[in-house]
Protein backbone atom coordinates (compact mmCIF):
# COMPACT_ATOMS: atom_id res chain seq x y z
CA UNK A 1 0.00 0.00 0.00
CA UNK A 2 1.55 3.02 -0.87
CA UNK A 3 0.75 6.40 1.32
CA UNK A 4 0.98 9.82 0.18
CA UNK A 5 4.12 12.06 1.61
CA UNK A 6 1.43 13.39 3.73
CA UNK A 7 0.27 10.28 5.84
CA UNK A 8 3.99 8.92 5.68
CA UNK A 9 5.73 12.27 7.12
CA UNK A 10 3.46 12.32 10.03
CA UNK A 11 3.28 8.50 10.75
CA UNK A 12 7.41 8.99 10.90
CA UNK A 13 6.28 11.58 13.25
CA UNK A 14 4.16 9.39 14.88
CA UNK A 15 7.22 6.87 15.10
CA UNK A 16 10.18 10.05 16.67
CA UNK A 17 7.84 10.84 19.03
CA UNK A 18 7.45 7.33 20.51
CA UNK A 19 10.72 6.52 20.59
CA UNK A 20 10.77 10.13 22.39
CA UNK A 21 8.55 8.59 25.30
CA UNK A 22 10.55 5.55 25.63
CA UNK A 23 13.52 7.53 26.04
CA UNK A 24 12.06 9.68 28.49
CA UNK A 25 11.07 6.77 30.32
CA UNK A 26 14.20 5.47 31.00
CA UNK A 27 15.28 8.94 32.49
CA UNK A 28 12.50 8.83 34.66
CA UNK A 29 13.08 5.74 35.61
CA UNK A 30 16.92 6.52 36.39
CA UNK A 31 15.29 9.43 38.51
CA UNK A 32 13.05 7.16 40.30
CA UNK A 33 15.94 4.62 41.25
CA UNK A 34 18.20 6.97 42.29
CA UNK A 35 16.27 9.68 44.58
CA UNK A 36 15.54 9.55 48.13
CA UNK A 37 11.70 9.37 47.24
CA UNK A 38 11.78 7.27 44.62
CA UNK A 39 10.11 10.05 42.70
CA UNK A 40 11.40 11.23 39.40
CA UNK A 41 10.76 15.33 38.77
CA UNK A 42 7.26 15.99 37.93
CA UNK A 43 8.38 17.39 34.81
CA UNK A 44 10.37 14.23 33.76
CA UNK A 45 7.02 12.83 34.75
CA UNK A 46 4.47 14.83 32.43
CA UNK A 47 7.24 15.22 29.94
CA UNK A 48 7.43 11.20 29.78
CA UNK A 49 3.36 10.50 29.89
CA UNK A 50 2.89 14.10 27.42
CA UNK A 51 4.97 12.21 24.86
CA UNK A 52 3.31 8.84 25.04
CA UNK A 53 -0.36 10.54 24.86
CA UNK A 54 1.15 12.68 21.73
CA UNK A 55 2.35 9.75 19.95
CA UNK A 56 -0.80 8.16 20.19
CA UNK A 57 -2.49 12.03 19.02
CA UNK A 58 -0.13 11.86 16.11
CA UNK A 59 -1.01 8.61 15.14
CA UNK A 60 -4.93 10.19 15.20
CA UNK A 61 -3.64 12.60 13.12
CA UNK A 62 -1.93 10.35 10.40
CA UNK A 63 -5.59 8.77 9.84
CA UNK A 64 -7.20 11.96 9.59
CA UNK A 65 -4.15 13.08 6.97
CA UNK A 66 -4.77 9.86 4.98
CA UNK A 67 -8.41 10.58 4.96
CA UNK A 68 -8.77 13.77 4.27
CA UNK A 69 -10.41 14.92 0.70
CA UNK A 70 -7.73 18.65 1.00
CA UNK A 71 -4.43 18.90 -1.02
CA UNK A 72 -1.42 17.20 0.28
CA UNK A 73 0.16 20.68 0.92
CA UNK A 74 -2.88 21.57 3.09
CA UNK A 75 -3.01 18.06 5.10
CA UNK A 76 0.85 18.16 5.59
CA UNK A 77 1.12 21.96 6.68
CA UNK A 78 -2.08 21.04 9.10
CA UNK A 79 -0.45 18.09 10.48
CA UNK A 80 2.78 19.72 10.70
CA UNK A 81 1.51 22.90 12.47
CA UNK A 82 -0.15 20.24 15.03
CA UNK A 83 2.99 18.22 15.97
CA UNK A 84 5.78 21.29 16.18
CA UNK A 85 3.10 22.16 18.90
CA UNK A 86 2.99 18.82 20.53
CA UNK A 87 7.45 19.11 20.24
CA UNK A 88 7.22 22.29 21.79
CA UNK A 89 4.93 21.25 24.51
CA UNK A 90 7.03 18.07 25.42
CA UNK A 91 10.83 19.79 25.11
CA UNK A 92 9.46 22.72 26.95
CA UNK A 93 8.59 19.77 30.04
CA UNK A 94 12.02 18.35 29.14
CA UNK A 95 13.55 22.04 29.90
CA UNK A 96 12.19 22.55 33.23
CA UNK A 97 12.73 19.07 33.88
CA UNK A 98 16.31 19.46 32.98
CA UNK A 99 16.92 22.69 34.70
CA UNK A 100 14.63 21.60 37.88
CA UNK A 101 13.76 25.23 38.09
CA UNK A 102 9.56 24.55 38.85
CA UNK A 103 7.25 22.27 39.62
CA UNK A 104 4.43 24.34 38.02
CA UNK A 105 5.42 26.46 35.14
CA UNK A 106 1.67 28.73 35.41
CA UNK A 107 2.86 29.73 38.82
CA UNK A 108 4.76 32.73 37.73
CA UNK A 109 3.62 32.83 34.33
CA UNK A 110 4.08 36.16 32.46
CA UNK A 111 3.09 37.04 28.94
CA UNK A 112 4.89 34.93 26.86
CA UNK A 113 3.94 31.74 28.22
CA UNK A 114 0.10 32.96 27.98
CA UNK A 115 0.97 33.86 24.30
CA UNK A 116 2.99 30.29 23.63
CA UNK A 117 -0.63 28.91 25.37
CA UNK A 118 -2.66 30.86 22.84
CA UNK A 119 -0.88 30.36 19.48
CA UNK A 120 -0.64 26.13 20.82
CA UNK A 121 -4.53 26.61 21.65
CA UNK A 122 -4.99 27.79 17.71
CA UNK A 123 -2.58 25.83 16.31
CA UNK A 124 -3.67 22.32 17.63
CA UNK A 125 -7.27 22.77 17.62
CA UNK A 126 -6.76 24.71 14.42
CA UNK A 127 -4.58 22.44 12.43
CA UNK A 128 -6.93 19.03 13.53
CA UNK A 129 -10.10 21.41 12.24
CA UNK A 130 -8.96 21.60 8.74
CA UNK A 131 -7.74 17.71 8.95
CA UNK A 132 -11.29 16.83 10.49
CA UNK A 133 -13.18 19.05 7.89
CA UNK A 134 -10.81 17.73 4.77
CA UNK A 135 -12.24 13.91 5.98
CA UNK A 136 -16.15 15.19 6.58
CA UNK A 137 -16.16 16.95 3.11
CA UNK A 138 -15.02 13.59 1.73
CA UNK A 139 -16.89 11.15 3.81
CA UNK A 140 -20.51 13.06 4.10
CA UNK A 141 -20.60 15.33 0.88
């Protein structure tokens, strides 16, 4: 079966960001071994389950690519726009982490933050609209 660039870009997607999750698992695990409450960093926590539950998103996504009735270029960009998001969500938990600098990044949040929360708000629900429209235009009309 062969699938368009489309589908196949975002199911290799689908595939990084997996291995992603198992990576991060084994960090947290190392945490959890190795500190005095056998707790890894909540961010090494959500960072770890973010990336499994975007994996599985992206996989959504790669279905809704394939089905869609739009122009590769417009699946693609849609798709694309939808997992730099996801990235940016998970390296941003990676980050803090990392640096061990919070345990809840909206505690002192200041504009930028509510702006990155905004443009991942539109891009996300956004980019999955036009996938989710592209499949309903050529399922039901």
């Amino acid at each position: 079966m062969m699938l368009g660039i489309d589908t196949s870009l975002t199911l290799l997607a689908v595939g990084l960001i997996f291995l992603l999750s198992l990576c991060l698992g084994i960090w947290k695990y190392r945490q959890m071994a190795t500190s005095d409450n056998h707790l890894a960093h909540p961010y090494v926590d959500i960072a770890h389950r973010a990336a499994l539950m975007y994996s599985f998103a992206t996989l959504l996504i790669a279905v809704f690519v394939e089905l869609s009735v739009w122009p590769t270029w417009i699946n693609l960009t849609s798709a694309a726009v939808v997992v730099f998001f996801f990235l940016a969500a998970i390296f941003s938990y990676i980050a803090h982490g990392a640096m061990k600098d919070t345990d809840n990044q909206f505690e002192s949040a200041g504009p930028p933050l509510h702006l990155g929360m905004i443009l991942l708000i539109l891009g996300e629900v956004g980019g999955f609209a036009v996938l989710l429209a592209g499949f309903v235009k050529g399922q039901f009309f």
